[in-house]
N, C-alpha and C. Protein backbone atom coordinates (compact mmCIF):
# COMPACT_ATOMS: atom_id res chain seq x y z
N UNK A 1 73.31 4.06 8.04
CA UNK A 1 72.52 5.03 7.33
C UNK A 1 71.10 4.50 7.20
N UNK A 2 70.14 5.17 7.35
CA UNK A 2 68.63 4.91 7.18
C UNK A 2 68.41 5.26 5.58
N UNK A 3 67.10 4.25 5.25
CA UNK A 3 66.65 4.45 4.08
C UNK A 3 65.29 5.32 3.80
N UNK A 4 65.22 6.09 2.74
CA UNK A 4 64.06 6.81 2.53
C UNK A 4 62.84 6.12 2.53
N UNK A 5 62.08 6.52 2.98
CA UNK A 5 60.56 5.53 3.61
C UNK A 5 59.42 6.07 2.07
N UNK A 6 59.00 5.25 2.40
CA UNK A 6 58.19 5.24 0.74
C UNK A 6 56.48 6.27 1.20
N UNK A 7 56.01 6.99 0.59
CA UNK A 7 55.13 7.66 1.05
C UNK A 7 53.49 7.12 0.76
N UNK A 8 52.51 7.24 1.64
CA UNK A 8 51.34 6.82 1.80
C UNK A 8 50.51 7.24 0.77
N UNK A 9 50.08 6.22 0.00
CA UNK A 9 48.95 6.86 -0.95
C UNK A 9 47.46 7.48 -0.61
N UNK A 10 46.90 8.39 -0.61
CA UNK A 10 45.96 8.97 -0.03
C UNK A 10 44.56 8.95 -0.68
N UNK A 11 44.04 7.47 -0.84
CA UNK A 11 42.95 7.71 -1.79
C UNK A 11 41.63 8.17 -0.44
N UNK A 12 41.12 9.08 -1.77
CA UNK A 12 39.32 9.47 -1.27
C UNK A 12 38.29 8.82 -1.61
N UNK A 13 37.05 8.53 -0.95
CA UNK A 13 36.31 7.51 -1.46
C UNK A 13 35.31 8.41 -2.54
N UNK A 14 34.82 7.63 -3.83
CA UNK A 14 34.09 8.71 -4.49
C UNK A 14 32.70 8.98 -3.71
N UNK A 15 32.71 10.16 -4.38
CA UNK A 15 31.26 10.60 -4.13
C UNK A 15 30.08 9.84 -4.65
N UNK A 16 28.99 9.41 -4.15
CA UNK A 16 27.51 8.57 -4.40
C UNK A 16 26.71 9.63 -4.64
N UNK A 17 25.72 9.03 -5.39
CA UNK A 17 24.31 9.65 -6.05
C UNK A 17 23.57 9.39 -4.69
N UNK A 18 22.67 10.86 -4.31
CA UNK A 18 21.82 10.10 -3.04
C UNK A 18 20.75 9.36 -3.65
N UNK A 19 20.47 8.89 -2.56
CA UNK A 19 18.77 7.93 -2.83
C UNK A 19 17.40 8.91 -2.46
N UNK A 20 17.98 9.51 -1.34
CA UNK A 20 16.57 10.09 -1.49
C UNK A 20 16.52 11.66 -1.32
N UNK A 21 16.13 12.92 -1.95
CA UNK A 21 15.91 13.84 -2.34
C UNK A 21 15.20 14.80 -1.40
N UNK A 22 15.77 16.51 -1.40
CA UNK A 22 15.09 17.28 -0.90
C UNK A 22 13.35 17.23 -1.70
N UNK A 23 12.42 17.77 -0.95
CA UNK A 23 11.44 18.14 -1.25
C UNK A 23 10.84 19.76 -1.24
N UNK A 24 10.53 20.14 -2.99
CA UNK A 24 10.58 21.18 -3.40
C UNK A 24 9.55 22.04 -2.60
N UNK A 25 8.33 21.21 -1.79
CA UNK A 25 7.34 22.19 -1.41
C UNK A 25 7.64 21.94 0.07
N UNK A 26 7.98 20.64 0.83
CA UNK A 26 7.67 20.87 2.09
C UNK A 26 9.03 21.06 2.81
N UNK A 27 10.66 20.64 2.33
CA UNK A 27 11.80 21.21 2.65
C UNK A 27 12.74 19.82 2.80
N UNK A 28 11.77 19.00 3.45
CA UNK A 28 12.34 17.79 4.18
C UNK A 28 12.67 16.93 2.73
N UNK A 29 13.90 16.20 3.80
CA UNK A 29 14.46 15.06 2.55
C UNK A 29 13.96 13.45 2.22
N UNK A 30 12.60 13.48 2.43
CA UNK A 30 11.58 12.02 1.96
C UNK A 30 11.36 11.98 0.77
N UNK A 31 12.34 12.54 -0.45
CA UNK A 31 11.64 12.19 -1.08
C UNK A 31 12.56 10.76 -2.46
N UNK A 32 11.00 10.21 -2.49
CA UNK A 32 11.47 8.45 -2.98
C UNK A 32 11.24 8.89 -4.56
N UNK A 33 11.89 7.98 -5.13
CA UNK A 33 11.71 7.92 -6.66
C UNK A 33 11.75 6.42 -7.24
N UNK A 34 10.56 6.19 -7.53
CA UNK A 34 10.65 4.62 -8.03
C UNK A 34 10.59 4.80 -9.66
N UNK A 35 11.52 3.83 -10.38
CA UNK A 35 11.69 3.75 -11.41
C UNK A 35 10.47 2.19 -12.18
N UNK A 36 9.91 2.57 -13.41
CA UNK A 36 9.25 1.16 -13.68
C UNK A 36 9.44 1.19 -14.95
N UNK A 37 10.69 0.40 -15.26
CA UNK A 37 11.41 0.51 -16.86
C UNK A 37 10.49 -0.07 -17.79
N UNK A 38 9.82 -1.42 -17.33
CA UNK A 38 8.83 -1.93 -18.56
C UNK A 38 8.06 -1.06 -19.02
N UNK A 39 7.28 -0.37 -18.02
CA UNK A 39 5.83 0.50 -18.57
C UNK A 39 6.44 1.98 -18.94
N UNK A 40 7.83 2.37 -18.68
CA UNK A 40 8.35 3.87 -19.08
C UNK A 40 7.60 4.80 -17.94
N UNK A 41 7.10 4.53 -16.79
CA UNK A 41 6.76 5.18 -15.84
C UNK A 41 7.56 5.82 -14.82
N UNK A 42 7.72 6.41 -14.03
CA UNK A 42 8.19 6.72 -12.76
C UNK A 42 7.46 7.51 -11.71
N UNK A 43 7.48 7.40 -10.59
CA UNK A 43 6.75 8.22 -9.64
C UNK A 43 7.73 8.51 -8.60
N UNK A 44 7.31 9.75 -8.24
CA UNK A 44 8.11 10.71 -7.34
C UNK A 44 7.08 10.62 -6.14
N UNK A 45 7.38 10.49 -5.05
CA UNK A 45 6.67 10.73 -3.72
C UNK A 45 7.52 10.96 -2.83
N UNK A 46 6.94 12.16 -2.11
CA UNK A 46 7.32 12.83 -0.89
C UNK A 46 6.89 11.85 0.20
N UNK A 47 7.40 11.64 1.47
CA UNK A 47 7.04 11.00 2.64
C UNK A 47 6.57 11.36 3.68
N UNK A 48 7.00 13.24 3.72
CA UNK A 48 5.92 14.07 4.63
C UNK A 48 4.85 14.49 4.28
N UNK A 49 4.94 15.60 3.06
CA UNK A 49 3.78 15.88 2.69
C UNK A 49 2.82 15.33 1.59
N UNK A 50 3.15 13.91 1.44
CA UNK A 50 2.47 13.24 -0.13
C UNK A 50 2.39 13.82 -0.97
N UNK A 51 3.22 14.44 -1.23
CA UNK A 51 3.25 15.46 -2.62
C UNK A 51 3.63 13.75 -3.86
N UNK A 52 2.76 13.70 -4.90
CA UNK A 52 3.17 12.90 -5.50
C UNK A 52 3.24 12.92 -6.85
N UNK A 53 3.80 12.60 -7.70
CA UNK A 53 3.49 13.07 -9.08
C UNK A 53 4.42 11.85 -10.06
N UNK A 54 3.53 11.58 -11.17
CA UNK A 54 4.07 10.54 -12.06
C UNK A 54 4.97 10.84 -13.38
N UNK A 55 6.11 10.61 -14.07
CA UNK A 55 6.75 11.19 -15.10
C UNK A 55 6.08 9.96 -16.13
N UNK A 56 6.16 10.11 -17.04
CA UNK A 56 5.92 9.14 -18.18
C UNK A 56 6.31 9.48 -19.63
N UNK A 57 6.25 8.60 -20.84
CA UNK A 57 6.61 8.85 -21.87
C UNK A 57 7.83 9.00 -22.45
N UNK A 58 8.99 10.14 -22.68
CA UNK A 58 10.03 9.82 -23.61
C UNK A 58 10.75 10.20 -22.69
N UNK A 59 10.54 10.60 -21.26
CA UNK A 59 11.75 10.87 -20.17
C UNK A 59 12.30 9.71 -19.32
N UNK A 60 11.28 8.41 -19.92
CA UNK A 60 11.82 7.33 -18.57
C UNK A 60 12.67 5.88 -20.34
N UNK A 61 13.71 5.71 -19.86
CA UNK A 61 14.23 4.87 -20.91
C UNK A 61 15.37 3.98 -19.87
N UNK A 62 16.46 2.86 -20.72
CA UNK A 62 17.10 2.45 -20.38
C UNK A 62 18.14 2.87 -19.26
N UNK A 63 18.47 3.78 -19.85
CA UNK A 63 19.63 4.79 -19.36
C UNK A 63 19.41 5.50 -18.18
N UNK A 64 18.28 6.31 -18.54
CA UNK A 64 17.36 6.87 -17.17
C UNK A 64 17.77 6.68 -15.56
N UNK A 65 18.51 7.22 -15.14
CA UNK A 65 18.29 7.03 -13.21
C UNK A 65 17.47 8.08 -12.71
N UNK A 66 17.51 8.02 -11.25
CA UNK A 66 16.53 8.65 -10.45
C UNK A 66 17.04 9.90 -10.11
N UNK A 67 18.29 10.65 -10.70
CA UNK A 67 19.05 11.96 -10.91
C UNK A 67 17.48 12.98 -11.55
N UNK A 68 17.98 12.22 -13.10
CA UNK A 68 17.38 12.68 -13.88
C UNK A 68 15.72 12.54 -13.78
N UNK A 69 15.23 11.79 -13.12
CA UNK A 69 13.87 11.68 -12.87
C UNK A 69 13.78 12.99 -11.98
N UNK A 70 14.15 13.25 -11.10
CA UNK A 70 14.37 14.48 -9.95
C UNK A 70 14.02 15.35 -10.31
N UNK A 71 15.68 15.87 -11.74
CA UNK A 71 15.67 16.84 -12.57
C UNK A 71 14.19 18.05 -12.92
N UNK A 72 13.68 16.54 -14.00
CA UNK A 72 12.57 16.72 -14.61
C UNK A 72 11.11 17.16 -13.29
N UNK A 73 10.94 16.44 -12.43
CA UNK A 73 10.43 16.86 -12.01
C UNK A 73 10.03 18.08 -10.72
N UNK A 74 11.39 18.71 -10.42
CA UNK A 74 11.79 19.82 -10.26
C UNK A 74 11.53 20.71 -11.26
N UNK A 75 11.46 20.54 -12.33
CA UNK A 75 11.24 21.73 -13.73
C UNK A 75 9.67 21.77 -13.52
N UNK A 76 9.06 20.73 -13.66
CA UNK A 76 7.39 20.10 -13.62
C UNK A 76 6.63 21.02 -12.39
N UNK A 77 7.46 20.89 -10.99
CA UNK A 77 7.02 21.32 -9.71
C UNK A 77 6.80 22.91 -10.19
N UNK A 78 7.95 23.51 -10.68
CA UNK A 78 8.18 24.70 -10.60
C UNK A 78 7.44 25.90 -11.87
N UNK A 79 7.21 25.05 -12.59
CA UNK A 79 7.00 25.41 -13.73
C UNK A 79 5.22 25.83 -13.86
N UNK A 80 4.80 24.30 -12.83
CA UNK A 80 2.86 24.38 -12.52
C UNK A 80 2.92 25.54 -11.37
N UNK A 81 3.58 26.20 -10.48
CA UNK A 81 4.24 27.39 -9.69
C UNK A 81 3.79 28.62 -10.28
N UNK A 82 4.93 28.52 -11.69
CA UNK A 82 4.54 29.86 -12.47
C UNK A 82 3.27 30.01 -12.88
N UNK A 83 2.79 29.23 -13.10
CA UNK A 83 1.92 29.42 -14.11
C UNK A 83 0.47 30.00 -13.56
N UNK A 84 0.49 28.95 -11.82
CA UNK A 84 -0.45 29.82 -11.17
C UNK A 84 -0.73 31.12 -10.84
């Protein structure tokens, strides 16, 4: 008599945060986000079209990744948009 064979566990690898980001005006995905925790700074730059722009003040902290830097400045991009 044969014995019941034990079945394969099927793990998936998780999903990653990307590194680098669509770009809201020119389409392409250059875009970098450097974080600078001492000074509470961050800068967003595009790599095609130098679109560049700096976050500062109570949005850059410990906790802070380059998600949420994105976020914010997706709201920022869109928002100087309307207004024109």
């Amino acid at each position: 008599m044969g014995r019941r064979r034990r079945q394969k566990v099927r793990r998936r690898p998780q999903r990653r945060i990307p590194d680098v980001y669509p770009c809201p005006e020119c389409g392409n995905t250059a875009v970098k986000i450097e974080i600078y925790r001492d000074n509470k700074i961050a800068t967003v730059r595009c790599g095609s079209c130098s679109l560049e722009m700096s976050i500062d003040g109570d949005k850059v902290g410990p906790l802070t990744e380059a998600v949420d830097i994105y976020g914010d400045f997706i709201d920022v991009f869109y928002q100087s948009r309307e207004s024109t």
